[in-house]
N, C-alpha and C. Protein backbone atom coordinates (compact mmCIF):
# COMPACT_ATOMS: atom_id res chain seq x y z
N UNK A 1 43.51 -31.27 49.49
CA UNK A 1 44.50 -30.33 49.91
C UNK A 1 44.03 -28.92 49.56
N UNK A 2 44.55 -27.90 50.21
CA UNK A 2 43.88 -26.40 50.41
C UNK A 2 45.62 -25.35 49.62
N UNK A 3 45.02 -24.32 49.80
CA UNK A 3 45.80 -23.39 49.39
C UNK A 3 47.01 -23.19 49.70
N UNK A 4 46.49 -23.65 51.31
CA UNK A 4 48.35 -23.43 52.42
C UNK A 4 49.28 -24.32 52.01
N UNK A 5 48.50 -25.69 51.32
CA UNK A 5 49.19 -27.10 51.06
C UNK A 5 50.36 -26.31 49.45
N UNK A 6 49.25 -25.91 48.86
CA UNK A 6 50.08 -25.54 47.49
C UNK A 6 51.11 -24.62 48.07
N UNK A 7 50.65 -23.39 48.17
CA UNK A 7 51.82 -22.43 49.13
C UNK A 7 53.06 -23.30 49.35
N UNK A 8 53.03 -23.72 50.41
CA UNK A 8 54.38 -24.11 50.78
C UNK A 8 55.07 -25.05 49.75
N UNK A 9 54.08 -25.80 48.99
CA UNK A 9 54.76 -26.54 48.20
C UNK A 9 55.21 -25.80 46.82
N UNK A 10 54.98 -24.57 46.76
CA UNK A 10 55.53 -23.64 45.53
C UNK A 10 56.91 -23.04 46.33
N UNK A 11 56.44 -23.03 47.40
CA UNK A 11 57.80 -22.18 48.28
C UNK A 11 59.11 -23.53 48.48
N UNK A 12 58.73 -24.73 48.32
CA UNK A 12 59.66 -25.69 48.60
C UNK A 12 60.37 -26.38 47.79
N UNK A 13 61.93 -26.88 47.48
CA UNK A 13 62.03 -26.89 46.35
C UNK A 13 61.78 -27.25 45.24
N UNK A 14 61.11 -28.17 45.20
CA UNK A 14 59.82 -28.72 44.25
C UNK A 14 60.17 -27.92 42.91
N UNK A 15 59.65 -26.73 43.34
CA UNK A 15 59.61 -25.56 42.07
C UNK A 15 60.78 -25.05 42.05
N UNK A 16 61.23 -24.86 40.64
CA UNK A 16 62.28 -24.17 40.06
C UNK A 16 61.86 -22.39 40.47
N UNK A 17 62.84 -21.79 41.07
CA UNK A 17 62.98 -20.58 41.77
C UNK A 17 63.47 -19.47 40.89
N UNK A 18 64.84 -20.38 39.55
CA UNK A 18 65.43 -19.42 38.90
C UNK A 18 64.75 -18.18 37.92
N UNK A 19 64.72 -17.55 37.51
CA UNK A 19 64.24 -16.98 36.57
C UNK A 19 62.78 -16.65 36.58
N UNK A 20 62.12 -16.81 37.88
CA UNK A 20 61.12 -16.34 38.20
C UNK A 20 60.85 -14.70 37.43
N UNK A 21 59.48 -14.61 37.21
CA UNK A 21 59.30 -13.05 36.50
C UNK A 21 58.02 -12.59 37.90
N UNK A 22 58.23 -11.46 38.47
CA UNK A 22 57.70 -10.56 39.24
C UNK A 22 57.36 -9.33 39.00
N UNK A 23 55.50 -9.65 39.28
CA UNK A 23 54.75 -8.64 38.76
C UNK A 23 54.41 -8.00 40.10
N UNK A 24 54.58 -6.53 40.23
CA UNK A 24 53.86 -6.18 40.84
C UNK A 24 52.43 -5.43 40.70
N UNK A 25 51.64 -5.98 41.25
CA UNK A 25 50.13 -5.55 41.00
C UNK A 25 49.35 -3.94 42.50
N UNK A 26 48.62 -3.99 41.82
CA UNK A 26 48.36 -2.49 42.91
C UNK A 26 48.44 -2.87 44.09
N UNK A 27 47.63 -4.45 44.67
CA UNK A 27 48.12 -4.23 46.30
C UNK A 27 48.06 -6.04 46.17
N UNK A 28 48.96 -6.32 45.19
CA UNK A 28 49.19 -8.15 45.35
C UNK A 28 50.77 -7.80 44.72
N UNK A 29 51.05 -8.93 44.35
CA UNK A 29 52.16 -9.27 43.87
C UNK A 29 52.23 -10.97 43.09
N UNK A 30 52.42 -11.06 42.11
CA UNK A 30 52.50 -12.33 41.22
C UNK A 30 53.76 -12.77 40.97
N UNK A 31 54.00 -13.83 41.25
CA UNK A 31 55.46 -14.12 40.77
C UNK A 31 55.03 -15.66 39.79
N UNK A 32 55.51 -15.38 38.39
CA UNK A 32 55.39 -16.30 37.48
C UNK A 32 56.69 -17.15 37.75
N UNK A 33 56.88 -18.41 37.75
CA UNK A 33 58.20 -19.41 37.93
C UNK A 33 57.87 -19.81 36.39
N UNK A 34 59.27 -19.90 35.62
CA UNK A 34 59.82 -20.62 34.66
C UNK A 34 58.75 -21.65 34.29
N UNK A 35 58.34 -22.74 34.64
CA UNK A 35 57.91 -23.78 34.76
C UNK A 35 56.47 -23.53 34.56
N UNK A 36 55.90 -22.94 34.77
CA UNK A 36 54.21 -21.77 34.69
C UNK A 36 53.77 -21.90 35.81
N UNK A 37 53.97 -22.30 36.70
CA UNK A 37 53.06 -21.87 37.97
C UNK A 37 53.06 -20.94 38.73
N UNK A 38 51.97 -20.15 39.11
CA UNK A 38 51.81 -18.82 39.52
C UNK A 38 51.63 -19.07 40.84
N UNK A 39 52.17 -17.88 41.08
CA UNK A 39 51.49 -17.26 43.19
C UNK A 39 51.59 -16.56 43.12
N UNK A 40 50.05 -15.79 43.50
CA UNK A 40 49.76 -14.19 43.72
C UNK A 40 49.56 -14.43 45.25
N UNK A 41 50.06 -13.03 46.11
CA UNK A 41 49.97 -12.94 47.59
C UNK A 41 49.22 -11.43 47.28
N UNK A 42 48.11 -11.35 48.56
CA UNK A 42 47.21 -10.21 48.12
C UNK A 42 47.73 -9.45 49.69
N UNK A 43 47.99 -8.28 49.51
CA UNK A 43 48.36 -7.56 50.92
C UNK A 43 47.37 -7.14 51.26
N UNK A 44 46.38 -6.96 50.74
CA UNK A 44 45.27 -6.05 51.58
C UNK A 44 43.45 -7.36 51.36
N UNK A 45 44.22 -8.19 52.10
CA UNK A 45 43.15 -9.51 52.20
C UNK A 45 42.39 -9.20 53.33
N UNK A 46 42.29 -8.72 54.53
CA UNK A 46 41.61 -8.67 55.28
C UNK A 46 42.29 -9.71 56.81
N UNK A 47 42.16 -9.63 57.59
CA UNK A 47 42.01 -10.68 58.52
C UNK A 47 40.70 -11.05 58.99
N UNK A 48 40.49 -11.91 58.86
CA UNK A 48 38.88 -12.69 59.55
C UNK A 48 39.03 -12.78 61.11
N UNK A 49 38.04 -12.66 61.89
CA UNK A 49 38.03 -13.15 63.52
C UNK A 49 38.37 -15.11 63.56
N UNK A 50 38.94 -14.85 64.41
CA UNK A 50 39.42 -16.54 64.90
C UNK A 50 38.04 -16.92 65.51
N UNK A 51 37.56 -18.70 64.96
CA UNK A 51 36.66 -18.98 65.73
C UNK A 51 37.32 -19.34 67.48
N UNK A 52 36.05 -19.54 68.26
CA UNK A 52 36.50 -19.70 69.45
C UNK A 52 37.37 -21.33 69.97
N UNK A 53 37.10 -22.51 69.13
CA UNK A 53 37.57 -23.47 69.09
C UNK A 53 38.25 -23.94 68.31
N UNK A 54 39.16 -22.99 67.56
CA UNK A 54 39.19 -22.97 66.00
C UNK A 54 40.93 -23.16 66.24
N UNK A 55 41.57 -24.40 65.81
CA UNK A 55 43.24 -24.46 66.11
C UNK A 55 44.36 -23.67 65.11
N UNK A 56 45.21 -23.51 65.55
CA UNK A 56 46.36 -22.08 64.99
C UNK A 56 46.36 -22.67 63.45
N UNK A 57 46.40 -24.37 63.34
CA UNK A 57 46.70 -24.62 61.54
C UNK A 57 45.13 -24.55 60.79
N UNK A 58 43.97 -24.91 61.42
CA UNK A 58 42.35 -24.59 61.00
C UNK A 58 42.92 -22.70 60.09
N UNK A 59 43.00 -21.90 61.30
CA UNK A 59 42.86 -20.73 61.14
C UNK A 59 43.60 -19.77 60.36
N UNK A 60 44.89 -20.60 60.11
CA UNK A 60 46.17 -20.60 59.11
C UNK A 60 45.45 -21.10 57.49
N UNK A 61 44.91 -21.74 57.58
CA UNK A 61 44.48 -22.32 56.35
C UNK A 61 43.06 -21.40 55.76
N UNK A 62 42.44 -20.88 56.52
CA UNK A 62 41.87 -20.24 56.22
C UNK A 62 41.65 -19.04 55.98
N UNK A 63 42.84 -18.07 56.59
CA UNK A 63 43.52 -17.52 56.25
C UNK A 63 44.26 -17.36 54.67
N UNK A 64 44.38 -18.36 54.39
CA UNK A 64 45.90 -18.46 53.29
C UNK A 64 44.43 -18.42 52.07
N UNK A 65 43.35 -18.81 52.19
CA UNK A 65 42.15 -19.16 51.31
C UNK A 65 41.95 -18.00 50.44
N UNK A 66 42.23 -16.48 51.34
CA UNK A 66 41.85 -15.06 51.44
C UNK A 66 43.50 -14.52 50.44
N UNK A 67 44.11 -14.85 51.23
CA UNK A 67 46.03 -14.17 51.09
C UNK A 67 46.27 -14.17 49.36
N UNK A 68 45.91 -15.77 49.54
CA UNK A 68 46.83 -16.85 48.20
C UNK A 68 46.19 -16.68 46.97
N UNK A 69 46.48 -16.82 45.83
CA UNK A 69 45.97 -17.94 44.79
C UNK A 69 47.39 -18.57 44.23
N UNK A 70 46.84 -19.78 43.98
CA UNK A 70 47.79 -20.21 43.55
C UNK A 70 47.37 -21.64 42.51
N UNK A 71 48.19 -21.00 40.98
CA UNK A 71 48.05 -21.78 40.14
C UNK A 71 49.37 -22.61 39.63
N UNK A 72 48.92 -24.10 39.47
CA UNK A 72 50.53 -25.38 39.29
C UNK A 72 50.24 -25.53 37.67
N UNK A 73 51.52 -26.17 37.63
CA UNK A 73 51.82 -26.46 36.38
C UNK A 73 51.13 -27.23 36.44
N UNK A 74 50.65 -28.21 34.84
CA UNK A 74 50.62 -29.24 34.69
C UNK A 74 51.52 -30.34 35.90
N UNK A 75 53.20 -30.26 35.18
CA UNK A 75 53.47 -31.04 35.71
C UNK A 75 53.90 -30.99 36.91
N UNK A 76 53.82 -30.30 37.60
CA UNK A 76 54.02 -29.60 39.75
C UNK A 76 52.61 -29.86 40.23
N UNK A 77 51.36 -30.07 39.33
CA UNK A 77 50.24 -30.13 39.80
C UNK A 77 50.13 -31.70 39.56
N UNK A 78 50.48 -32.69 39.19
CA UNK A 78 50.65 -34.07 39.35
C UNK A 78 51.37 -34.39 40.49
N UNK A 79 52.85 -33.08 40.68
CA UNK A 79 53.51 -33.73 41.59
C UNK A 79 52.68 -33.82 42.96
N UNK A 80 52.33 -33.24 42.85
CA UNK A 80 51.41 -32.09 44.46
C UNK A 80 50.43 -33.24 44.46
N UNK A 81 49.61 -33.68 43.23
CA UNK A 81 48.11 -34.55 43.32
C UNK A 81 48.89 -35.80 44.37
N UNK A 82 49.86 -36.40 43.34
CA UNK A 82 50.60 -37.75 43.78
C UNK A 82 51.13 -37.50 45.32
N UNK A 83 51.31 -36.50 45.80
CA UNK A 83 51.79 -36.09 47.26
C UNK A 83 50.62 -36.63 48.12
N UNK A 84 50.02 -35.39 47.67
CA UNK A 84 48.43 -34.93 48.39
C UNK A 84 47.78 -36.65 48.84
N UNK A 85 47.92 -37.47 47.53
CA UNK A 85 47.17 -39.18 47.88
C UNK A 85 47.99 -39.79 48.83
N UNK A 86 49.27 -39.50 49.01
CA UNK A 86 50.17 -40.49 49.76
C UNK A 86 49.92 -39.97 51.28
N UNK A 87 50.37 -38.57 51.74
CA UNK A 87 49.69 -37.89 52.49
C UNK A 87 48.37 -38.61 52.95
N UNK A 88 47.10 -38.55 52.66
CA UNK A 88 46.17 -38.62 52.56
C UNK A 88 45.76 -40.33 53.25
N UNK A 89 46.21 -41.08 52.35
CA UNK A 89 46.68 -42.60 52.28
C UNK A 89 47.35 -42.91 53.99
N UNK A 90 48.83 -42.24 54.11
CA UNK A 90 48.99 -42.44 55.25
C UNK A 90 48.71 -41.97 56.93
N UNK A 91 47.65 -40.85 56.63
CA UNK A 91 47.14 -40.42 57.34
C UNK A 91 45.73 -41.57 57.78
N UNK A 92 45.43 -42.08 56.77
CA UNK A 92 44.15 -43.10 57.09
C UNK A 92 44.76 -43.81 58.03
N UNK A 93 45.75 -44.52 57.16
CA UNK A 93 46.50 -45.87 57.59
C UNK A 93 47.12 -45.53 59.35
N UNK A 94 47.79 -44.47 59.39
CA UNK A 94 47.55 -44.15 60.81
C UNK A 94 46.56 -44.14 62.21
N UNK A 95 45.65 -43.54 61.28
CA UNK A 95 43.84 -43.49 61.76
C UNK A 95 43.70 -44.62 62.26
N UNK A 96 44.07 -45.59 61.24
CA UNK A 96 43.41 -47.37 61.42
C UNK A 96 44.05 -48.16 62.27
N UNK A 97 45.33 -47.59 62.34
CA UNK A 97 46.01 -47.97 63.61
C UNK A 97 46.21 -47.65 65.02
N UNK A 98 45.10 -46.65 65.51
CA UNK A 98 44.76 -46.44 66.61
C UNK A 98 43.46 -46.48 67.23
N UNK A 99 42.86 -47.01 66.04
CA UNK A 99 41.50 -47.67 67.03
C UNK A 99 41.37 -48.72 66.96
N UNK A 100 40.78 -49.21 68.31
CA UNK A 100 40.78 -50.91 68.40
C UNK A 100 39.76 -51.38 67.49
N UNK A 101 39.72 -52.80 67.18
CA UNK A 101 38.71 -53.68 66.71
C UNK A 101 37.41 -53.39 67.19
N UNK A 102 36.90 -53.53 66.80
CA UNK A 102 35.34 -53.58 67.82
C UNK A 102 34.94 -55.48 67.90
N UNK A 103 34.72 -55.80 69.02
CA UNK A 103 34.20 -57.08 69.36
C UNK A 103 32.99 -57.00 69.22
């Protein structure tokens, strides 16, 4: 899993929101959550050129690589690992169910 994966999963409720502490930095912004996990968003990241075959979530993610950092708790970073395998897991298991046998 990539940066965009953590992102949203810091933005979702997963993470405790209350009492967040917000730093602002010269051209980012950090917001510490209760719980310790950080997300810095950088405003002056750049935009990269889109490749020519390159799909809107490829280019989103690579994107967010530049934007983001983002550091989990201990325990939000188990939750996310244990996600990330199931995810992962049923994405195979999907895979395996659309190609035929080979004879």
């Amino acid at each position: 899993m990539d940066t965009l994966d953590k992102v949203r999963f810091v933005e979702s409720d997963a993470v405790p929101k209350e009492g967040a502490k917000i730093e602002t930095l010269s051209t980012s912004i950090e917001i510490t959550h209760t719980c310790g996990c950080v997300l810095v968003e950088h405003f002056a990241y750049g935009w990269m050129p889109r490749k020519p075959d390159e799909s809107d979530e490829s280019y989103q993610r690579r994107q967010a690589e530049r934007k983001y950092y983002v550091k989990l708790c201990p325990e939000h970073q188990a939750q996310f690992d244990a996600q990330s395998s199931k995810t992962e897991t049923d994405e195979k298991e999907r895979t395996e169910d659309t190609i035929s046998p080979r004879r």
